[in-house]
C-alpha atoms as a PDB file:
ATOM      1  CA  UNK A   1     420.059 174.768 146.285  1.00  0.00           C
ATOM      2  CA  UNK A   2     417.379 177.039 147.185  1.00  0.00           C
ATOM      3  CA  UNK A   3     415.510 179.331 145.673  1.00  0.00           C
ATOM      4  CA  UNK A   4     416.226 182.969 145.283  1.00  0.00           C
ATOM      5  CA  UNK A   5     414.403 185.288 146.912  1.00  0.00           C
ATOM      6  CA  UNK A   6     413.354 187.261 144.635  1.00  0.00           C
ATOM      7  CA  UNK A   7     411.784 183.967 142.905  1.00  0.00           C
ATOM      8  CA  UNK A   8     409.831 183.185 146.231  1.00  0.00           C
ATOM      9  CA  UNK A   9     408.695 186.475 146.761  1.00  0.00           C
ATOM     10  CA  UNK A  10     406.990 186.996 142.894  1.00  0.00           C
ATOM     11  CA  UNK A  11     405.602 183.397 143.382  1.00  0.00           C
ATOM     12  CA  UNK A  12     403.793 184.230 146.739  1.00  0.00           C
ATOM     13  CA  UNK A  13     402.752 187.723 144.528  1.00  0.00           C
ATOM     14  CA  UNK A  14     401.126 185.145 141.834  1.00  0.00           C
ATOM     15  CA  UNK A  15     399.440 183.358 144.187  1.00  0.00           C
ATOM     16  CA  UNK A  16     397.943 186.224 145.895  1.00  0.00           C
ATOM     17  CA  UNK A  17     396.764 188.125 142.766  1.00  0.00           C
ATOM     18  CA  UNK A  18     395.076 184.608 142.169  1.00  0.00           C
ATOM     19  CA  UNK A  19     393.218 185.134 145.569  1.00  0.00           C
ATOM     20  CA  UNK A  20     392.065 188.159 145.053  1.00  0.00           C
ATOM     21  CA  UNK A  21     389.411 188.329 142.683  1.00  0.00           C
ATOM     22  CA  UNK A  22     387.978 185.354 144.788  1.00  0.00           C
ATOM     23  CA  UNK A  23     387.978 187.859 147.922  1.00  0.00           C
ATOM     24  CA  UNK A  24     386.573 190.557 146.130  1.00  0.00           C
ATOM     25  CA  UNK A  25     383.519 188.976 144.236  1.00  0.00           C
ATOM     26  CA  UNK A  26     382.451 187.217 147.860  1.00  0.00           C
ATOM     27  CA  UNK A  27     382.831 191.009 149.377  1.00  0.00           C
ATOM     28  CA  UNK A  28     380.367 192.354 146.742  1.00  0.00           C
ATOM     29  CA  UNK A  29     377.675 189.524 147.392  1.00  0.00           C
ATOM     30  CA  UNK A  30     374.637 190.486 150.119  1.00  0.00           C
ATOM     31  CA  UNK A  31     373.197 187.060 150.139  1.00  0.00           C
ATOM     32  CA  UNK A  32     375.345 184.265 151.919  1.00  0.00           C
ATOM     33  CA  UNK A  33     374.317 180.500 151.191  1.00  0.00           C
ATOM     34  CA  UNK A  34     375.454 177.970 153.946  1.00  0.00           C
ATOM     35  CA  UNK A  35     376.588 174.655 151.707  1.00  0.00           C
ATOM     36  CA  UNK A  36     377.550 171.520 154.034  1.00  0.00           C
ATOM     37  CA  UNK A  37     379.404 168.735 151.648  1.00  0.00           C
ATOM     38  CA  UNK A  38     379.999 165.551 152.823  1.00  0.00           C
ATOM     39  CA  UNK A  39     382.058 163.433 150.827  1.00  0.00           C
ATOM     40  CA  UNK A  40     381.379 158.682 150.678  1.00  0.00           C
ATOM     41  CA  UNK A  41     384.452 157.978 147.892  1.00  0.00           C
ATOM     42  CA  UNK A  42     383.310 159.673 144.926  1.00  0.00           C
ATOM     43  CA  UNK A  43     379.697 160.467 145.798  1.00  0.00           C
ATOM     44  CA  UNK A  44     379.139 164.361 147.206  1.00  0.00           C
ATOM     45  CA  UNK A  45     376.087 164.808 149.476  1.00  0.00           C
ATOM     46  CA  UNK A  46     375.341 168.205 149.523  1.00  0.00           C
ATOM     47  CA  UNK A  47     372.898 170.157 151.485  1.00  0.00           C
ATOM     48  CA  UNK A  48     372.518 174.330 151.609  1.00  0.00           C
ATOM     49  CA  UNK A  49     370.478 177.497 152.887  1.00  0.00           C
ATOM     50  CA  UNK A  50     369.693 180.491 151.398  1.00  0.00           C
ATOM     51  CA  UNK A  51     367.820 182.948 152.327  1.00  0.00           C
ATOM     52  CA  UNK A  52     366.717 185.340 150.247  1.00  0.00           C
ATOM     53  CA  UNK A  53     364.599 188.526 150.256  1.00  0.00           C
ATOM     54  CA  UNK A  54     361.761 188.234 147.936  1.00  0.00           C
ATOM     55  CA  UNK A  55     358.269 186.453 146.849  1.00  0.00           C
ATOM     56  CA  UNK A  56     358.403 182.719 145.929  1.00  0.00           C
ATOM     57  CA  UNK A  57     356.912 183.525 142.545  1.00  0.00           C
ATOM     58  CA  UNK A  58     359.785 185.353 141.661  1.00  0.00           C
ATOM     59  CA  UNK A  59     362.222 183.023 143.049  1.00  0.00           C
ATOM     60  CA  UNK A  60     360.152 180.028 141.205  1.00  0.00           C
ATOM     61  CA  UNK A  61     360.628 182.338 138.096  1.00  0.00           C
ATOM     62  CA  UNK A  62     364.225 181.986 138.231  1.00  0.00           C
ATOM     63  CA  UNK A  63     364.845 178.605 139.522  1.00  0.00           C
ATOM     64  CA  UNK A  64     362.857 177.479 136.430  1.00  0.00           C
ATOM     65  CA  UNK A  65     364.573 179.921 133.755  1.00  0.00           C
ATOM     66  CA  UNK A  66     366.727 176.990 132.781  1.00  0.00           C
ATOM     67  CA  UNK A  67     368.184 178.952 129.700  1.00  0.00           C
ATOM     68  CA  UNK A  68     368.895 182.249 131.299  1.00  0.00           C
ATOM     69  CA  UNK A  69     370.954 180.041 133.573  1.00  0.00           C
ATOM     70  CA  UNK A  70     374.349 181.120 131.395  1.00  0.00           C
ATOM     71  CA  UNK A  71     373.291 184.730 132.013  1.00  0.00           C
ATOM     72  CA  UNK A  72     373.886 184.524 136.004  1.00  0.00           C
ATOM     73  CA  UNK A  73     375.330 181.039 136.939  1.00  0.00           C
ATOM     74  CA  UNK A  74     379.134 180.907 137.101  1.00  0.00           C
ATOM     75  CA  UNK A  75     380.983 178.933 134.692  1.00  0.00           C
ATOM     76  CA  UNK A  76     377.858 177.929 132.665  1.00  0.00           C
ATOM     77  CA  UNK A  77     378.227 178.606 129.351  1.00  0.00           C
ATOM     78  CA  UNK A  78     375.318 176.775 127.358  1.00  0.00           C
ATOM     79  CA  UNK A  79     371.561 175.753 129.509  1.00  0.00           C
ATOM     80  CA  UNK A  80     369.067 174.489 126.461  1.00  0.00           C
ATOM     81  CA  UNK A  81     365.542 173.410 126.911  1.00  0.00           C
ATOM     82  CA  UNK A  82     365.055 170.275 124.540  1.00  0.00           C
ATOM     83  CA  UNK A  83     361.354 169.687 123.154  1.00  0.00           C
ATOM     84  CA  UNK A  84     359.288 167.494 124.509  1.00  0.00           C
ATOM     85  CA  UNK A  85     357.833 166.299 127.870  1.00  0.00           C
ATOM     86  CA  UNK A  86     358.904 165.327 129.991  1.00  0.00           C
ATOM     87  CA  UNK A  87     361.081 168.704 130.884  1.00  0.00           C
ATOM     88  CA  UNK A  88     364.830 168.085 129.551  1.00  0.00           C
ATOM     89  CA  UNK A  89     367.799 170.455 129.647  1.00  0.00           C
ATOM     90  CA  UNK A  90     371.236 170.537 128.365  1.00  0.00           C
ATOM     91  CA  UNK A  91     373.782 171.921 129.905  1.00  0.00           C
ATOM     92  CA  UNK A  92     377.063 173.184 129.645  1.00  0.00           C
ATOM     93  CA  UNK A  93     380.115 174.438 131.567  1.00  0.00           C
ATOM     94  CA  UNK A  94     382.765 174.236 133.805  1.00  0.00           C
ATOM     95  CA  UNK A  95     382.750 173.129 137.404  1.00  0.00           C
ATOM     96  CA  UNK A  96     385.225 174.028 139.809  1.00  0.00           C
ATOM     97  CA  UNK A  97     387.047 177.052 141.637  1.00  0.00           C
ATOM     98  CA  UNK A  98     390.917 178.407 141.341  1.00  0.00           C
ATOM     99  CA  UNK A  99     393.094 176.481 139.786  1.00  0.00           C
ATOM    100  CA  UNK A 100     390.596 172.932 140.041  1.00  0.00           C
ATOM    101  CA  UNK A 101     388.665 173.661 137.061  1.00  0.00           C
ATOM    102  CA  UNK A 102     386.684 170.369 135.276  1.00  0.00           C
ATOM    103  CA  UNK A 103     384.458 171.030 131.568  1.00  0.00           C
ATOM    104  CA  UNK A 104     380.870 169.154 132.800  1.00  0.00           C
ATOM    105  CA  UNK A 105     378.221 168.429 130.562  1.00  0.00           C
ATOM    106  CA  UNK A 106     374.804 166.958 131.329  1.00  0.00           C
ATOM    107  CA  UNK A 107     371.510 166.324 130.162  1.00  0.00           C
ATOM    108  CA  UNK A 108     368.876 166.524 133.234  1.00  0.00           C
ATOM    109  CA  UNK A 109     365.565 165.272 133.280  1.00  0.00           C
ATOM    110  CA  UNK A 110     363.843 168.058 135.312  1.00  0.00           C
ATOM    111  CA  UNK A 111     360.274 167.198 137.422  1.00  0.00           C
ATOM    112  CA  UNK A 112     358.677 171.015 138.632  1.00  0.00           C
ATOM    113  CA  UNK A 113     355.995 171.177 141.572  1.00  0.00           C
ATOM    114  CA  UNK A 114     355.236 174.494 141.109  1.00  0.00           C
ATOM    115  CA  UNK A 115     355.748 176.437 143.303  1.00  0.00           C
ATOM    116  CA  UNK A 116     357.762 175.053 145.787  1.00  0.00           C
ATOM    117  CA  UNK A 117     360.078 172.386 144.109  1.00  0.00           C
ATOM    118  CA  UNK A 118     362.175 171.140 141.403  1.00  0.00           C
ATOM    119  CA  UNK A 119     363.668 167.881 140.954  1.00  0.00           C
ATOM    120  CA  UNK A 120     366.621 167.287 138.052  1.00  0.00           C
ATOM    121  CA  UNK A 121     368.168 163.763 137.343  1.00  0.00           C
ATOM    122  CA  UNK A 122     370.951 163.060 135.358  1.00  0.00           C
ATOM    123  CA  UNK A 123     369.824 161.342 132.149  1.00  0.00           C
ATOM    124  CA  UNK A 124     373.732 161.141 130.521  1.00  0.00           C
ATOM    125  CA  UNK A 125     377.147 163.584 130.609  1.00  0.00           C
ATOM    126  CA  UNK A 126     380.324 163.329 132.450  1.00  0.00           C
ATOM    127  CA  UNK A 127     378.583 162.536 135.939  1.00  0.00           C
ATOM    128  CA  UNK A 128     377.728 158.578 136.587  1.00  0.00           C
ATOM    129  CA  UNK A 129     374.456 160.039 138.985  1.00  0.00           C
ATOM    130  CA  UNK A 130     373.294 163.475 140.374  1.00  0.00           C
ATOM    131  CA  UNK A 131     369.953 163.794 142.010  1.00  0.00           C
ATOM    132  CA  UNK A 132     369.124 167.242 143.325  1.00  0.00           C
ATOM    133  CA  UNK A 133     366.070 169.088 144.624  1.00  0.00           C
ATOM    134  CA  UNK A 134     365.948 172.613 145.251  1.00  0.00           C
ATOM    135  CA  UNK A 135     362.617 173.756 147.855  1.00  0.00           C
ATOM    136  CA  UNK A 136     361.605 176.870 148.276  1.00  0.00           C
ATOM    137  CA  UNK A 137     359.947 177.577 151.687  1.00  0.00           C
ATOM    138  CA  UNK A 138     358.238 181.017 152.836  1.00  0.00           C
ATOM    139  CA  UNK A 139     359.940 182.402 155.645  1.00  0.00           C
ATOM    140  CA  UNK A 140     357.791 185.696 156.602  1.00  0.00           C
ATOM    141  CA  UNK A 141     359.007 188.719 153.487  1.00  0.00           C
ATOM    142  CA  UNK A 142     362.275 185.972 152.285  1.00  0.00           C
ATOM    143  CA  UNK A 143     362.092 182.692 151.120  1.00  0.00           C
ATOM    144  CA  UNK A 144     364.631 179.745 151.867  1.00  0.00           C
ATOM    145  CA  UNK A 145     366.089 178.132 148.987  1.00  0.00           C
ATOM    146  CA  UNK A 146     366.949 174.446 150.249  1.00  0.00           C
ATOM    147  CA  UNK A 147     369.133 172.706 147.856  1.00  0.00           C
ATOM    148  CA  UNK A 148     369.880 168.668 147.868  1.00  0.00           C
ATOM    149  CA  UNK A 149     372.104 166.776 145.870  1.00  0.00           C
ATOM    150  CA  UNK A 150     373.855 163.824 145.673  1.00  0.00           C
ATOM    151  CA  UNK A 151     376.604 163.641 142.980  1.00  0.00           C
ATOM    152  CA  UNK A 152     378.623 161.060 141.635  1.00  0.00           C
ATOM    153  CA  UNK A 153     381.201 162.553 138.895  1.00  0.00           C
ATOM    154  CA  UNK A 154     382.616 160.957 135.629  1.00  0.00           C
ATOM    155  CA  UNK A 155     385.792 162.551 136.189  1.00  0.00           C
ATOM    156  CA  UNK A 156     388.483 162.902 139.037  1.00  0.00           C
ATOM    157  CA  UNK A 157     388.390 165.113 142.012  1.00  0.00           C
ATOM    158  CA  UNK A 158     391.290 165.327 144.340  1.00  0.00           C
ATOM    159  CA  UNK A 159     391.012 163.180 147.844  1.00  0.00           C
ATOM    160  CA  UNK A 160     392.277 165.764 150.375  1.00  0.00           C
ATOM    161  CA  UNK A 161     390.907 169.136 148.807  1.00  0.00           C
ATOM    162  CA  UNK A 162     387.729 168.013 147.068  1.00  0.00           C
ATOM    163  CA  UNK A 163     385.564 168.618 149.793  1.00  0.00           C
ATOM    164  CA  UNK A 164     386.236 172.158 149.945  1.00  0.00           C
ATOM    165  CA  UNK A 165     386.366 172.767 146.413  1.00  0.00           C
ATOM    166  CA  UNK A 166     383.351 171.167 145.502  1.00  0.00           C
ATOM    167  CA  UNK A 167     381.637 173.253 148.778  1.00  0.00           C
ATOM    168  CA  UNK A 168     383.165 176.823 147.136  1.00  0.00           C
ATOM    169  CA  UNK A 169     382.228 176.043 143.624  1.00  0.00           C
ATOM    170  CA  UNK A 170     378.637 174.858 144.757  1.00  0.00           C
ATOM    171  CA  UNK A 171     378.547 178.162 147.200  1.00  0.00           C
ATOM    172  CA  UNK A 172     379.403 180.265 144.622  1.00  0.00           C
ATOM    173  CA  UNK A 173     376.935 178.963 141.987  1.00  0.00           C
ATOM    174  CA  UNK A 174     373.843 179.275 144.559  1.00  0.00           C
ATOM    175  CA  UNK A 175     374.840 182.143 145.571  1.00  0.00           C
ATOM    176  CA  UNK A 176     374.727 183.864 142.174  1.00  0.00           C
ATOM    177  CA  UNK A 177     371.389 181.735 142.008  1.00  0.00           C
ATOM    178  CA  UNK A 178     370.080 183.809 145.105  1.00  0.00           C
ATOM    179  CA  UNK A 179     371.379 187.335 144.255  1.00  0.00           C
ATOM    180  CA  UNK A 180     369.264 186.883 140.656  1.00  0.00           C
ATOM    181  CA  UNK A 181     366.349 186.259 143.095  1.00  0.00           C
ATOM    182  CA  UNK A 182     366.908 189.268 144.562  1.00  0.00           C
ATOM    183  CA  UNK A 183     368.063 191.207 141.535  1.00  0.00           C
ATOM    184  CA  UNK A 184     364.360 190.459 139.805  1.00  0.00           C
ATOM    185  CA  UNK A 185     362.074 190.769 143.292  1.00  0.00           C
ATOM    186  CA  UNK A 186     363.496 194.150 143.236  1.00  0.00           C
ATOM    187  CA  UNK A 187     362.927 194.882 140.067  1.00  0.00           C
ATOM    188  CA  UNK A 188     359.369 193.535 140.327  1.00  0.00           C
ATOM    189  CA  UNK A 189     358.895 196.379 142.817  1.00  0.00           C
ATOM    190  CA  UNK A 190     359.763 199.326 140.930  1.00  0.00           C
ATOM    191  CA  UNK A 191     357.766 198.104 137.948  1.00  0.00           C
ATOM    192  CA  UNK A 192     354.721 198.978 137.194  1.00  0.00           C
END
């Protein structure tokens, strides 16, 4: 039997007003960040852009503002600094985009070169490994933020669709990490 078509009709609706708020948050961003994914079984090697307008002191200031993270990274909900040296962080939150939506906690172990890098390792959580660096080059009045990772979750991601849904949900995290850049550069010029 098939369906009615009334039935078809408010399902296609549902799955558009889904959609929607997707399309309309990536309309209101500026910055863009190019993420490439590539996927070995169920490691993710992941390599991205952005470039952003502002000084790399500001842009260090906010890569290493580990518990303000919750304030502008989607789906983060808890980013602690433990005591201690060397630098350790807790974090909590959700990874994911749409309907593919996966809780993810992790302790890093986090290595700074101030100013241009900062290295976090996985110490224990829901992911068996994740290295990542994120650079920060000068690039005349912007400054690229070059992110690395390679990530091994605890937890399953689908075969055919993971690719792209681990490349959105990384996209949109960086870029929310690159309009806070921008957000306090220009605030850092209309201070005093």
């Amino acid at each position: 039997m098939f369906p009615q078509p009334g039935r078809a009709a408010w399902g296609f609706f549902g799955v558009l007003c889904c959609l929607l708020p997707a399309v309309a948050d990536a309309e209101k961003e500026t910055v863009t960040t190019t993420v490439n994914v590539e996927r070995d079984g169920p490691v993710f090697r992941i390599h991205s852009v952005s470039r952003v307008f502002s000084g790399r002191d500001t842009a260090w200031s906010v890569l290493t503002d580990y518990e303000g993270y919750v304030n502008f990274v989607p789906g983060m909900t808890r980013s602690h600094r433990l005591d201690g040296q060397p630098i350790r962080v807790e974090q909590r939150g959700e990874f994911g985009v749409l309907f593919f939506r996966m809780p993810v906690h992790v302790t890093l172990e986090v290595e700074e070169s101030k100013p241009s890098e900062v290295r976090f390792r996985a110490l224990e959580g829901n992911v068996r490994s994740l290295f990542t660096s994120v650079e920060l080059r000068l690039d005349g009045d912007y400054v690229l933020v070059i992110y690395k990772s390679v990530i091994e979750p605890d937890f399953w991601v689908p075969p055919l669709i993971g690719t792209p849904l681990v490349r959105a949900a990384i996209a949109r995290k960086l870029d929310a990490v690159a309009v806070e850049i921008e957000r306090r550069a220009a605030l850092s010029k209309v201070s005093p």
